[in-house]
Protein backbone atom coordinates (compact mmCIF):
# COMPACT_ATOMS: atom_id res chain seq x y z
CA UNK A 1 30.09 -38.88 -75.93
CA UNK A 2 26.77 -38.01 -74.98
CA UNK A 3 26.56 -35.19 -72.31
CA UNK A 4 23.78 -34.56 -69.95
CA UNK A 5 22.38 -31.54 -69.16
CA UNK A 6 22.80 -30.43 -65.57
CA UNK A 7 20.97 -27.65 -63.99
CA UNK A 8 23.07 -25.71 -61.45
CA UNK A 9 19.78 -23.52 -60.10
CA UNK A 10 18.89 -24.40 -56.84
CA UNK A 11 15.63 -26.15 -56.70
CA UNK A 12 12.72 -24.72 -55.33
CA UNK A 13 12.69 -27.64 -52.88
CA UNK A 14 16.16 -26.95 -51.97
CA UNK A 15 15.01 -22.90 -51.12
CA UNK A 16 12.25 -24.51 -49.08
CA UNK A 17 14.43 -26.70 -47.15
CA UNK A 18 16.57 -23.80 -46.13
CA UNK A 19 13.87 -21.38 -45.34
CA UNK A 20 12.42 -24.16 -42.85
CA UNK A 21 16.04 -24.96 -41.07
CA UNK A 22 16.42 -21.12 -40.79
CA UNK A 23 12.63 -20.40 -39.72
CA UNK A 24 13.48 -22.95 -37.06
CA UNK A 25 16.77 -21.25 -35.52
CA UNK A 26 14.97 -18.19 -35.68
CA UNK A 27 12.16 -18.85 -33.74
CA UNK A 28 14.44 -20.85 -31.72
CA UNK A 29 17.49 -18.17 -30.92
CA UNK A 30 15.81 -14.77 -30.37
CA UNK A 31 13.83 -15.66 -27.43
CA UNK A 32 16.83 -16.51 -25.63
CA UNK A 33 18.85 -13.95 -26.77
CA UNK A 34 16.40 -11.35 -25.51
CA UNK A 35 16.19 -13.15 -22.09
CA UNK A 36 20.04 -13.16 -22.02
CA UNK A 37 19.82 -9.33 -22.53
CA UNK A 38 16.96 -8.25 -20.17
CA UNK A 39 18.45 -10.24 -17.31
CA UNK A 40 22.15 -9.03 -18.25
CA UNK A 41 20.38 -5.34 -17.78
CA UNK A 42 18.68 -5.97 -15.17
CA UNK A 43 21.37 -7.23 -13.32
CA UNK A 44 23.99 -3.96 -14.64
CA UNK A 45 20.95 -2.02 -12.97
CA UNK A 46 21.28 -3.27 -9.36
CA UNK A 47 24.41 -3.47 -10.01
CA UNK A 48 25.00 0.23 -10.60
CA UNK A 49 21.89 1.39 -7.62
CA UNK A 50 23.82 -0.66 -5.61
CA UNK A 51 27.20 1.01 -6.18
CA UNK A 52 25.91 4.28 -5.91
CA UNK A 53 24.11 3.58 -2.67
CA UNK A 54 27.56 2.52 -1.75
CA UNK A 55 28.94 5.82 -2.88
CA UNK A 56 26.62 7.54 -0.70
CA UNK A 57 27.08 5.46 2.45
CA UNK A 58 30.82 5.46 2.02
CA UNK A 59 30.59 9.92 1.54
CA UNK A 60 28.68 10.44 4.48
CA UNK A 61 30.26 8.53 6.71
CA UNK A 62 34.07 9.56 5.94
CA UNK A 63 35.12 13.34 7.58
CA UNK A 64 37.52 15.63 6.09
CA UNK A 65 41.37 15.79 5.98
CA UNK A 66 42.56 17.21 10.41
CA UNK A 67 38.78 16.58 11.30
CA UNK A 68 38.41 15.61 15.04
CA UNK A 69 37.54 11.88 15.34
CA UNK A 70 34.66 10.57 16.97
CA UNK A 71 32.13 7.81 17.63
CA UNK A 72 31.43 5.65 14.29
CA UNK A 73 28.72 6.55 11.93
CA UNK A 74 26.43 4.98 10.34
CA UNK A 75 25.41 5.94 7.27
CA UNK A 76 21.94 8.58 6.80
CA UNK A 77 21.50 7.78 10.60
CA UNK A 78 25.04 9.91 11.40
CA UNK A 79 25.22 8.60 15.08
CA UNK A 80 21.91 9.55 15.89
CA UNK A 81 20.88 5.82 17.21
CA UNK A 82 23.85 5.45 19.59
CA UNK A 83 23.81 8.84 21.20
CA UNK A 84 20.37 7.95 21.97
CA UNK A 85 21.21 4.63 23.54
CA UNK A 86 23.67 6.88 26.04
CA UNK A 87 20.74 9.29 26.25
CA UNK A 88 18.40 7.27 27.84
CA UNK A 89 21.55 5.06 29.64
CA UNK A 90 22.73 8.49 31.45
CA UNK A 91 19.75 10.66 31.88
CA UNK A 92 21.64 13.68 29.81
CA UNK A 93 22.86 15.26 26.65
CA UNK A 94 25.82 17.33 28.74
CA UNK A 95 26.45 13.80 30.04
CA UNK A 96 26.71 12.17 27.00
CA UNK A 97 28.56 14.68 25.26
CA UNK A 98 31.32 13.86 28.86
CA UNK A 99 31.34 10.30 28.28
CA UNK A 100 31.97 10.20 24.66
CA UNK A 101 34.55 13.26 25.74
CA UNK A 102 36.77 10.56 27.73
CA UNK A 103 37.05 8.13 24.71
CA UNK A 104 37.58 10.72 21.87
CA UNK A 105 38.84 13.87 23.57
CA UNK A 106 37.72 17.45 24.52
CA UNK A 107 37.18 18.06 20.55
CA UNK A 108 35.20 15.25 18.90
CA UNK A 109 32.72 15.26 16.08
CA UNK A 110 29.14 13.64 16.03
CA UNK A 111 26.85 13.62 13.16
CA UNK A 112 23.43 14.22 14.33
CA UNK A 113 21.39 12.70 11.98
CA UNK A 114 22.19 14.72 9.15
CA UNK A 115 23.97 17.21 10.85
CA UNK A 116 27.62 17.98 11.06
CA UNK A 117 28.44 18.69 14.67
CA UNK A 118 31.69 19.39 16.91
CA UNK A 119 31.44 19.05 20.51
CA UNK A 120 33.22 20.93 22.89
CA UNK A 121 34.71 20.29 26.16
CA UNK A 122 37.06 22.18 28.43
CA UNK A 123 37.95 26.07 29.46
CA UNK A 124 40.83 26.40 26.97
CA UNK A 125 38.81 24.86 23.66
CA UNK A 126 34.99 25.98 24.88
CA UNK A 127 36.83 29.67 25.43
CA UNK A 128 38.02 30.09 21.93
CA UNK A 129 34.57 29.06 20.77
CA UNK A 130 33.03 31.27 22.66
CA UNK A 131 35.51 34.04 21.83
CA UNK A 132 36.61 33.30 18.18
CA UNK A 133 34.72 35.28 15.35
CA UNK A 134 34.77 32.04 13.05
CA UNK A 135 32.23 30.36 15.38
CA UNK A 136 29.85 33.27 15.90
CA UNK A 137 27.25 31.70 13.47
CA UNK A 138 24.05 30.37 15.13
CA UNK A 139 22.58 27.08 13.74
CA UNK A 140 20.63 27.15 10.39
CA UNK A 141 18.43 24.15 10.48
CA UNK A 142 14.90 23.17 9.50
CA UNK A 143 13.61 23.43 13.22
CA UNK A 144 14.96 27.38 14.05
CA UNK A 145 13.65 28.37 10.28
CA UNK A 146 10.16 26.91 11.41
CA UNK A 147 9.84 28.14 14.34
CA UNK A 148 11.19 31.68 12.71
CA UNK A 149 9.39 32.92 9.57
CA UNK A 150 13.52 32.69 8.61
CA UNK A 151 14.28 35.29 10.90
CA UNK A 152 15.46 35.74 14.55
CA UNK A 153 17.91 37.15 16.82
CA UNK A 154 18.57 34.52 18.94
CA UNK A 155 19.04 32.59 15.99
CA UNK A 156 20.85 34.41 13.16
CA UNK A 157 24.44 36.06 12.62
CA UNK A 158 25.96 38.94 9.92
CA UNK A 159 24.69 42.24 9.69
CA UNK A 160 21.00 41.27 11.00
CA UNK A 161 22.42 40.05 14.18
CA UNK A 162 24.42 43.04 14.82
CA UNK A 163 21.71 45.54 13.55
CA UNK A 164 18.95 44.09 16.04
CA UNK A 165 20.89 43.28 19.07
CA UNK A 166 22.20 46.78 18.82
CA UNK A 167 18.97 48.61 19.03
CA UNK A 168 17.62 45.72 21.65
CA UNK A 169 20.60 46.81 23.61
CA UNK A 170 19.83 50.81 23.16
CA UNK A 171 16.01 50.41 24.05
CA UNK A 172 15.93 48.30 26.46
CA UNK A 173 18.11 50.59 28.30
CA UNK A 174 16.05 53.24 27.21
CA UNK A 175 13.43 51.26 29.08
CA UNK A 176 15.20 50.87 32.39
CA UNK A 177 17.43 47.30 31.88
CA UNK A 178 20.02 47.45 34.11
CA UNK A 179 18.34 50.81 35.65
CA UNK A 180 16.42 52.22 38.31
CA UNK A 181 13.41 51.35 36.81
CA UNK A 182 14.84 47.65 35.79
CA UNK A 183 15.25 47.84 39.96
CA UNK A 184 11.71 49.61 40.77
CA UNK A 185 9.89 46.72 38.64
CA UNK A 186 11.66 43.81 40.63
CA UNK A 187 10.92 45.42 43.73
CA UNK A 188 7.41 45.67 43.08
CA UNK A 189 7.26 41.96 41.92
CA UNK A 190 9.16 40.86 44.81
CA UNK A 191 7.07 42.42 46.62
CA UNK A 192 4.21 40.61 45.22
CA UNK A 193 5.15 37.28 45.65
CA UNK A 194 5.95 37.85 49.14
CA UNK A 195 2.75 38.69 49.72
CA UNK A 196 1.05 35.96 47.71
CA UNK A 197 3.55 33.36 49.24
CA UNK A 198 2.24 34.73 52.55
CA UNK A 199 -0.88 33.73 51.96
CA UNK A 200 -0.30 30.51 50.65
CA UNK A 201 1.85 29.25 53.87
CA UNK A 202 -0.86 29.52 55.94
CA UNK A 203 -0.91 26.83 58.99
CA UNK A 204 2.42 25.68 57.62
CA UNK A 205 0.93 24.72 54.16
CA UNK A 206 3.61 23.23 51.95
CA UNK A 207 4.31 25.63 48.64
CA UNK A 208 5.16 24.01 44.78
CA UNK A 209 8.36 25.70 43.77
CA UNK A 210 7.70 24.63 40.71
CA UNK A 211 6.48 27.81 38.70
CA UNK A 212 5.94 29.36 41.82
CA UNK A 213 8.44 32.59 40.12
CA UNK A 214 7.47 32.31 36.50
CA UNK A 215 5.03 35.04 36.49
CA UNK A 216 6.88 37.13 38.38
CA UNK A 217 10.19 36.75 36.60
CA UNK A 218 8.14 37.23 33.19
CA UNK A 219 6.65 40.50 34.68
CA UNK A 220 9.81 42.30 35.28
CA UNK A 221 10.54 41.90 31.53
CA UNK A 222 7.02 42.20 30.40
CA UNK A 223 6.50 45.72 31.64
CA UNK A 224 9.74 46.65 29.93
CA UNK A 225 8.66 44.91 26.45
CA UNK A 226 4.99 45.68 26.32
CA UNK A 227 4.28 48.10 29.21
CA UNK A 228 2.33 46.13 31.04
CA UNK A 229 2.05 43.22 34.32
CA UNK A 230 -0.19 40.29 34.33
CA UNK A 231 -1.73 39.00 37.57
CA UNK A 232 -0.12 36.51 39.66
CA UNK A 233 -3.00 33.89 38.71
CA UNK A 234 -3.41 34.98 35.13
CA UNK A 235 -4.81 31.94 33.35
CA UNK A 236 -3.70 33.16 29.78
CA UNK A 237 -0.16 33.50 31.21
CA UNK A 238 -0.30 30.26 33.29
CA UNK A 239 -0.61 28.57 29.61
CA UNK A 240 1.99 30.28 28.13
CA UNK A 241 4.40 29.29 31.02
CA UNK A 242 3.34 25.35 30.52
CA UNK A 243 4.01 25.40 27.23
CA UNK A 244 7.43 27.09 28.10
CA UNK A 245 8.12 24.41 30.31
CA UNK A 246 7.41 22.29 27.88
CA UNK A 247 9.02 23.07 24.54
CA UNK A 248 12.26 22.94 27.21
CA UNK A 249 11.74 19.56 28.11
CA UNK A 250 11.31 18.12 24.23
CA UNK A 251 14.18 19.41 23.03
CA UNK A 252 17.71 20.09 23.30
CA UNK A 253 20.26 22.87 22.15
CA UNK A 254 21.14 21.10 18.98
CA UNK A 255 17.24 22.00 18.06
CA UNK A 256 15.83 17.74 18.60
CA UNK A 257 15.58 14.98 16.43
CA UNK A 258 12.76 17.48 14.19
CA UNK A 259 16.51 19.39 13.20
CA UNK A 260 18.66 16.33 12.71
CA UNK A 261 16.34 14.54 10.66
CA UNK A 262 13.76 17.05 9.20
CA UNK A 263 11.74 14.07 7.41
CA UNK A 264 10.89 12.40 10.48
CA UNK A 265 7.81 15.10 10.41
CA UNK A 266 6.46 13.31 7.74
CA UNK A 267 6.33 10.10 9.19
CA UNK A 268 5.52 10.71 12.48
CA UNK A 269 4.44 13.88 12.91
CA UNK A 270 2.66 12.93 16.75
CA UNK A 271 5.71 10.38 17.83
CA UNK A 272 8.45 13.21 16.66
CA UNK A 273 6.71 16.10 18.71
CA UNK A 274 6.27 18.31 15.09
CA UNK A 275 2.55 18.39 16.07
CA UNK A 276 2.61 19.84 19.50
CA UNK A 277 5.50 22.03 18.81
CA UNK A 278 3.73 23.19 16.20
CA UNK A 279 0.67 24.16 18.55
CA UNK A 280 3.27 25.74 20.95
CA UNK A 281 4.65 27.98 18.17
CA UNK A 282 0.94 28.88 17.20
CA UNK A 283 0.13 29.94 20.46
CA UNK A 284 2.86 32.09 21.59
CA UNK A 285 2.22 34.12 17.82
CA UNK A 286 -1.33 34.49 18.57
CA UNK A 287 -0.62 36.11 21.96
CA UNK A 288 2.34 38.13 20.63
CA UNK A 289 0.31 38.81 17.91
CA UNK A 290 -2.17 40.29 20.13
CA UNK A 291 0.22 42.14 21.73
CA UNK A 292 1.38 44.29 18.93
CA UNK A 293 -1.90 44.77 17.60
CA UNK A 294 -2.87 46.39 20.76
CA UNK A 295 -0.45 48.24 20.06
CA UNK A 296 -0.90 49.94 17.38
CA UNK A 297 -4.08 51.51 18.44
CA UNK A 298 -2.74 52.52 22.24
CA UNK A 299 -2.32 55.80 23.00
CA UNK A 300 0.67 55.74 25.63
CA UNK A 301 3.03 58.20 27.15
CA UNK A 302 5.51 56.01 27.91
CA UNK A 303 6.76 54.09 25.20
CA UNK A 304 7.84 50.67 25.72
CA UNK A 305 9.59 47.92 23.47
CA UNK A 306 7.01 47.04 21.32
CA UNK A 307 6.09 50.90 20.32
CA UNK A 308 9.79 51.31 19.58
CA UNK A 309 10.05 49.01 17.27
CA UNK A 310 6.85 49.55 15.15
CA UNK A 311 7.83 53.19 14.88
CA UNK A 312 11.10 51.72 13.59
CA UNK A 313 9.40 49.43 11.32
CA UNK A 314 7.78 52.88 9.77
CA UNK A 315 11.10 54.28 9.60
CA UNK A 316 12.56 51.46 7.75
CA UNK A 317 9.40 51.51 5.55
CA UNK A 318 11.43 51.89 2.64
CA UNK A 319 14.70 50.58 3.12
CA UNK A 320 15.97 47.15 3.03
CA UNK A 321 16.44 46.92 6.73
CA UNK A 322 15.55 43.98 9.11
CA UNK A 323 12.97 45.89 10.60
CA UNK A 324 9.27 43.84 10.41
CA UNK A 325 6.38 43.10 12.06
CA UNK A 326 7.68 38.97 11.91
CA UNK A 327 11.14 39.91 13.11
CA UNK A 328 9.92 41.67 16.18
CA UNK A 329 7.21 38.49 17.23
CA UNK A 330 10.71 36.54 16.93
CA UNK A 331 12.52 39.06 18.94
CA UNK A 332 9.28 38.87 21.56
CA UNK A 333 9.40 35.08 21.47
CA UNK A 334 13.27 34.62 22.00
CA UNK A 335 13.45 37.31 24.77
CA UNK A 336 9.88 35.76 26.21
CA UNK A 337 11.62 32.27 26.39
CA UNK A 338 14.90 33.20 27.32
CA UNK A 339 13.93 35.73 30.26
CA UNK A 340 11.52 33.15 31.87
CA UNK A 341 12.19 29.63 32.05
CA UNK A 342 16.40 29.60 33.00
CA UNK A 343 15.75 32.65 35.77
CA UNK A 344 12.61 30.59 37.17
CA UNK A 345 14.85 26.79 37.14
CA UNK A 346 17.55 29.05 38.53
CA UNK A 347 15.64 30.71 41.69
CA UNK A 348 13.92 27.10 41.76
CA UNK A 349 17.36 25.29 42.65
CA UNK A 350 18.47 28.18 45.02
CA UNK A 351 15.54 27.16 47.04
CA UNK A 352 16.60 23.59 46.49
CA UNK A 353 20.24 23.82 47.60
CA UNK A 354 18.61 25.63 50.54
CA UNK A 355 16.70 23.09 51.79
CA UNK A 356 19.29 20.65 51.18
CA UNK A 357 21.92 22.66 52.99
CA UNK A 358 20.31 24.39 56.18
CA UNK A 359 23.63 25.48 57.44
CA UNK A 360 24.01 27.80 54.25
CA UNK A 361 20.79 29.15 54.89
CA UNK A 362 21.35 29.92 58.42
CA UNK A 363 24.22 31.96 57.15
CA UNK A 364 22.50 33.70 54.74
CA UNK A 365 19.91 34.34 57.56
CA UNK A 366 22.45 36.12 59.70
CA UNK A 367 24.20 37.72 56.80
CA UNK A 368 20.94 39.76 56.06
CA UNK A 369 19.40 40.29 59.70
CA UNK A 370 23.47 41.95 60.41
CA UNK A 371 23.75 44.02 56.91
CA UNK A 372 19.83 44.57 55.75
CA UNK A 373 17.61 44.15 59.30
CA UNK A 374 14.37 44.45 58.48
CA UNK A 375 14.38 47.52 56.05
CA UNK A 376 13.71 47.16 52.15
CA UNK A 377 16.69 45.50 49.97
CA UNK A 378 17.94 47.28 47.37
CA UNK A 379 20.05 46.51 44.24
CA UNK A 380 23.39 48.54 45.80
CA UNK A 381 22.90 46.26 48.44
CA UNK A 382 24.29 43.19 46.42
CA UNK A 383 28.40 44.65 47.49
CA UNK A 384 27.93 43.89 51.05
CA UNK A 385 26.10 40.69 50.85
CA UNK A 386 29.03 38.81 49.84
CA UNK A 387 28.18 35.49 51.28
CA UNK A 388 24.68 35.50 49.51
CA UNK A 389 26.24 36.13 46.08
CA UNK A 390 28.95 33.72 46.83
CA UNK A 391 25.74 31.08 47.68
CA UNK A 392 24.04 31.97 44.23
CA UNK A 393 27.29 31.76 42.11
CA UNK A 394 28.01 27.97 43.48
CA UNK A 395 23.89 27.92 43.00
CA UNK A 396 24.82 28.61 39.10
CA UNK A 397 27.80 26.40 38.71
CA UNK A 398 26.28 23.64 40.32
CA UNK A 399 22.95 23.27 39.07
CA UNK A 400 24.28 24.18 35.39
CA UNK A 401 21.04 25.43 34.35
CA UNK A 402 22.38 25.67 30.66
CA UNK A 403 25.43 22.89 30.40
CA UNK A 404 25.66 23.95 26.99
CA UNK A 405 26.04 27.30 25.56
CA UNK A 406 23.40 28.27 23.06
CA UNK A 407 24.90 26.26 19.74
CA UNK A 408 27.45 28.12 17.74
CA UNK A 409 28.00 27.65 13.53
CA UNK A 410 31.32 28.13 12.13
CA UNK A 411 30.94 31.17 9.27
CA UNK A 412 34.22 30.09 7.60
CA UNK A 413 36.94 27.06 7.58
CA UNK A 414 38.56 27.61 10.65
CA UNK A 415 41.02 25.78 13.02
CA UNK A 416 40.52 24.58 16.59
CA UNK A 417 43.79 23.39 18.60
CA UNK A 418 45.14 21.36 16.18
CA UNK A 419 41.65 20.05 13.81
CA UNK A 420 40.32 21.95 10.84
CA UNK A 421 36.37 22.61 11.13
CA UNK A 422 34.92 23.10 8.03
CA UNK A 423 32.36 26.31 7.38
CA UNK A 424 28.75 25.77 8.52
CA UNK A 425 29.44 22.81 11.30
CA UNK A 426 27.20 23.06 14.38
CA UNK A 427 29.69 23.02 17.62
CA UNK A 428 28.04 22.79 20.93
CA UNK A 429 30.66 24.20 23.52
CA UNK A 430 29.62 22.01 26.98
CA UNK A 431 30.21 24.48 30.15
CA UNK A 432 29.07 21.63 32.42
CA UNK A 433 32.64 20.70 31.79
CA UNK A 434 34.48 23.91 32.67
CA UNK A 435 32.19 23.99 35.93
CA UNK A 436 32.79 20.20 37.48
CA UNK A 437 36.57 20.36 36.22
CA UNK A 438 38.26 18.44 38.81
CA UNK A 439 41.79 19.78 38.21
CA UNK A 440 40.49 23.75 38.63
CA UNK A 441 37.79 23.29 41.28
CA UNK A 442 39.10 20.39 43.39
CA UNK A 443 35.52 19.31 44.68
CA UNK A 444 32.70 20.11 41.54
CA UNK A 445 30.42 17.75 42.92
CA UNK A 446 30.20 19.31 46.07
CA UNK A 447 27.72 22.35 47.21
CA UNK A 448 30.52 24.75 48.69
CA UNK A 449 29.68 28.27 48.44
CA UNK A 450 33.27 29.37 50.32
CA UNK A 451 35.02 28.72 46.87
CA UNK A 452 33.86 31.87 46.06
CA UNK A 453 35.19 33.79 48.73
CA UNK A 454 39.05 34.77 49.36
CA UNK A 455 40.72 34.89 52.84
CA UNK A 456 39.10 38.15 54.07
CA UNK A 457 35.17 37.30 52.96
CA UNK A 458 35.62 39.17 49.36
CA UNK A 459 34.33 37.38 46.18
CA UNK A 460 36.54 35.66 43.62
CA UNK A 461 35.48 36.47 39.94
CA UNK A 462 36.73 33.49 38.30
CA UNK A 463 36.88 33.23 34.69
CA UNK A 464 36.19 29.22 35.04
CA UNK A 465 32.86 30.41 35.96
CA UNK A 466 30.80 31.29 33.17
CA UNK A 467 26.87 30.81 33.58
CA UNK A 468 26.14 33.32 30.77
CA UNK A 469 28.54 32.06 28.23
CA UNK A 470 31.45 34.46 26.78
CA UNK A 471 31.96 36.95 24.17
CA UNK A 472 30.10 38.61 22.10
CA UNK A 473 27.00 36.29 22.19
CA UNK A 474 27.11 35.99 25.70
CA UNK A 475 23.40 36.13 26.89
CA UNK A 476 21.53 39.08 26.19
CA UNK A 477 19.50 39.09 29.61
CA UNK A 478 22.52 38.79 31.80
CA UNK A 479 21.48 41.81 33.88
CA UNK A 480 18.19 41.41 34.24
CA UNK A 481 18.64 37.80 35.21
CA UNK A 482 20.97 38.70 37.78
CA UNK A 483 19.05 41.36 38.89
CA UNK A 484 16.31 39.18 39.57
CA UNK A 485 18.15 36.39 41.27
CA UNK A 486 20.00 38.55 44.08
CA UNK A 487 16.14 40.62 44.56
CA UNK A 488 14.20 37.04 44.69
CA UNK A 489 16.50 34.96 46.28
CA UNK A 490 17.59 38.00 49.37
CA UNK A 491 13.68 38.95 50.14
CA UNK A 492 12.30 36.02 50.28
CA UNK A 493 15.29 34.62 52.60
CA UNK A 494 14.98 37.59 54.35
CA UNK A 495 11.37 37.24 55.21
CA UNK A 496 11.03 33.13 55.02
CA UNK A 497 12.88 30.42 56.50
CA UNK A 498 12.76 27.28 54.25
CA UNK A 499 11.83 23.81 55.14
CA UNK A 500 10.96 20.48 53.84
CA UNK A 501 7.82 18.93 54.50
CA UNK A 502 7.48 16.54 56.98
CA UNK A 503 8.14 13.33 55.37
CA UNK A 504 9.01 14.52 51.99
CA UNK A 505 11.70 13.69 49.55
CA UNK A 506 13.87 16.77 47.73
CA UNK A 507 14.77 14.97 44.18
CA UNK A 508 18.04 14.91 43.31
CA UNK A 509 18.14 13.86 39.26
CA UNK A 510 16.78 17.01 37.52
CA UNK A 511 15.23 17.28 34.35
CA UNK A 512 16.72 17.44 31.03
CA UNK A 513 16.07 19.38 27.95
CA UNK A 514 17.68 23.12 26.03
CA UNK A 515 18.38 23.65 30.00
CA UNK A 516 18.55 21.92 33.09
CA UNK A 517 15.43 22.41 35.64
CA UNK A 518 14.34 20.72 39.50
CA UNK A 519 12.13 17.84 39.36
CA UNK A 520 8.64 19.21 41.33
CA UNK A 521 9.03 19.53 44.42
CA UNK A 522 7.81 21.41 47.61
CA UNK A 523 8.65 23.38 50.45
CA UNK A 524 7.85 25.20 54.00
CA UNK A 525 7.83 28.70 54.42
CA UNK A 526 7.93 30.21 57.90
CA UNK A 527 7.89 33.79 58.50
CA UNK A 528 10.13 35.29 60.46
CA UNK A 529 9.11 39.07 59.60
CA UNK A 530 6.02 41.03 57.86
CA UNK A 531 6.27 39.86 54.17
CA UNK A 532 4.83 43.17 53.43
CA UNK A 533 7.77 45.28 53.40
């Protein structure tokens, strides 16, 4: 048998073979197998950005366990869109905060923008917000830091608060608030104005009421803070008081859109008001600036607010105290706003209400001529003019100059009725609706001075009424701004009767903003006795 030798090596032909066929699926399969992968990652990436923008949306949009309920958010935007829609529907923050009150209750939450906030309505839940130490915290957002250098009194809470509204307290006394100086300052503004209103009603001239007392106001508490008056038609202070006006008007207590949404700066710094506010803030520091620097080089035998506090400053030199020169141009510029623009809306809608309601001021009228004649008013005289203080407290609760009280921050996790309000949430307490509460005052829309009065002509001190807030934070210029109401309002009814122009129109929507003030308008003032006295 003849075998045949068989060789069992693959072939070199054979190796070739393979190496093509495989050459081929390779350059065939990893193409596709890479696509496969890039768009299988891709697709796990939008996949995973779009679950955690979910995640995000779904966390700021959902409230803690007992937190009061309110309108629906949407998410980064809080309900910032739809309380603007009711905004400019209704005229009014205090009005929106009252509608949105009737569908989700006298505690409800909003989120403004990016801010957690609790709104308030009602004596029993706006009085334990005003009373309660777990809501004595004062908002902490970008717009009161800027406006600031991270300091204020208006503004800030703890130790700081208590440490400089203590010694405000102290040296403004020292300096005559609520004194007979306080008194002998008013007079002499009063005074002042009578004479320069005099003047002006000449031939029956119609008078603006519109900043017609901001100088005056601001002097009273001026010459306590720097020792010094301006002139009636001061041009520097004329400025001052526009831009005032103005800041008022752009914002409102929860510190404007520039708080809610701090970014909004960036992207429209002229359309968000950043810009102007900005030159506002600039201003008033230059002047104050001024002010202090002064100073420091006047020689002065009677100290005023300013020296006090830069010889504290020295004291405090070496302690950690909040004693600076920054912290007293925020002191200046809180006190500055705060004693002229709600006094000056408040003696402008006294003159308002008068004009709409010439039967009050013909009682007024012979309220004076029978207690005061025609000799000088004094503060002491404010006990037997009951029907004139009865006229300015339904002045107050009417016009709500300040429908909300100057925005509160809870320090700690507290309770409120029946809801848990986590630390550091903004609540706005509304006292627009303690004063038109149907239930308590029967008739809030009406101008009726005689609720104020009992059966035998004495006034009623009613704890619904509440102009200057509550508690410990209540305002810090109560006196004075009392003070200068009763001394405004009596001398100039005692020495003017008020009329409309022939042919005008008295406005009756307001204007909105951190408080309430009249639309422009002007008025008649007769004499009816030398202005001089």
């Amino acid at each position: 048998m003849n075998w045949m030798p068989v060789n069992i090596s693959p072939s070199i032909s054979s190796f070739s073979v393979y190496r093509h066929h495989a050459a081929e699926n390779t350059t065939y399969l990893r193409p596709t197998s890479y696509n496969n992968f890039n768009r299988q990652y891709k697709m796990f990436l939008v996949v995973a950005v779009f679950s955690v923008i979910i995640i995000i949306c779904i966390l700021d949009i959902i409230t803690p366990h007992k937190y009061p309920i309110g309108p629906t958010r949407v998410p980064l935007l809080g309900n910032y869109l739809e309380i603007r829609k009711l905004r400019n529907k209704l005229g009014f923050y205090h009005l929106v905060w009252d509608h949105l009150a009737k569908s989700y209750g006298q505690v409800f939450s909003v989120k403004l923008g990016r801010i957690e906030a609790v709104v308030v309505s009602g004596y029993d839940a706006v009085r334990q917000v005003l009373c309660k130490d777990d809501f004595d915290g004062r908002p902490d957002g970008f717009f009161f830091r800027f406006r600031a250098f991270y300091k204020r009194l208006v503004f800030v809470d703890g130790p700081t608060w208590t440490e400089q509204r203590k010694f405000c307290m102290q040296h403004l006394r020292k300096m005559g608030f609520g004194g007979d100086l306080m008194e002998r300052i008013i007079i002499d503004e009063v005074n002042d104005l009578m004479l320069d209103i005099s003047r002006k009603c000449e031939n029956g001239k119609p008078i603006e009421v519109f900043g017609l007392f901001d100088v005056s106001v601001l002097n009273g508490l001026w010459a306590m803070l720097a020792g010094h008056r301006f002139a009636l038609n001061d041009c520097k202070l004329a400025r001052l008081m526009e831009l005032v006006h103005d800041s008022f008007r752009m914002l409102d207590m929860s510190g404007g859109i520039l708080n809610q949404m701090p970014f909004i700066r960036f992207l429209a710094p002229k359309c968000s008001g950043y810009e102007y506010l900005k030159q506002i803030i600039n201003e008033f520091y230059t002047f104050l600036k001024e002010s202090i620097e002064e100073h420091k080089y006047m020689i002065n035998d009677q100290e005023d607010f300013i020296s006090a506090f830069l010889k504290e400053i020295e004291k405090n030199k070496k302690s950690s105290g909040s004693f600076s020169e920054e912290q007293l141009l925020v002191i200046l510029l809180d006190l500055f706003l705060a004693g002229s623009e709600t006094t000056s809306s408040m003696l402008s809608f006294v003159i308002l209400l008068l004009l709409k309601h010439q039967d009050v001021q013909a009682k007024v009228h012979a309220e004076l001529d029978a207690v005061i004649g025609d000799r000088e008013i004094h503060l002491a005289d404010k006990n037997k003019l009951n029907y004139l203080e009865a006229v300015l407290m339904e002045v107050q609760r009417h016009s709500n100059v300040a429908p909300l009280a100057i925005a509160h921050r809870t320090v700690r996790k507290t309770s409120l009725q029946e809801y848990i309000i986590p630390k550091d949430t903004l609540v706005l307490a509304s006292i627009w609706s303690v004063h038109m509460d149907e239930q308590h005052w029967g008739d809030p829309k009406v101008f009726r001075p005689e609720r104020f009065l009992d059966n035998t002509g004495k006034i009623i001190n009613d704890s619904w009424f509440m102009p200057f807030g509550v508690g410990r934070r209540r305002c810090l210029g109560e006196i004075l701004a009392k003070t200068n109401i009763f001394m405004f309002i009596a001398k100039l009814i005692q020495n003017f009767e008020i009329r409309i122009p022939h042919g005008a129109q008295l406005p009756d929507k307001p204007q909105d903003g951190v408080t309430i003030s009249p639309s422009p308008f002007s008025a008649i003032f007769i004499p009816r006795r030398c202005s001089s006295q």
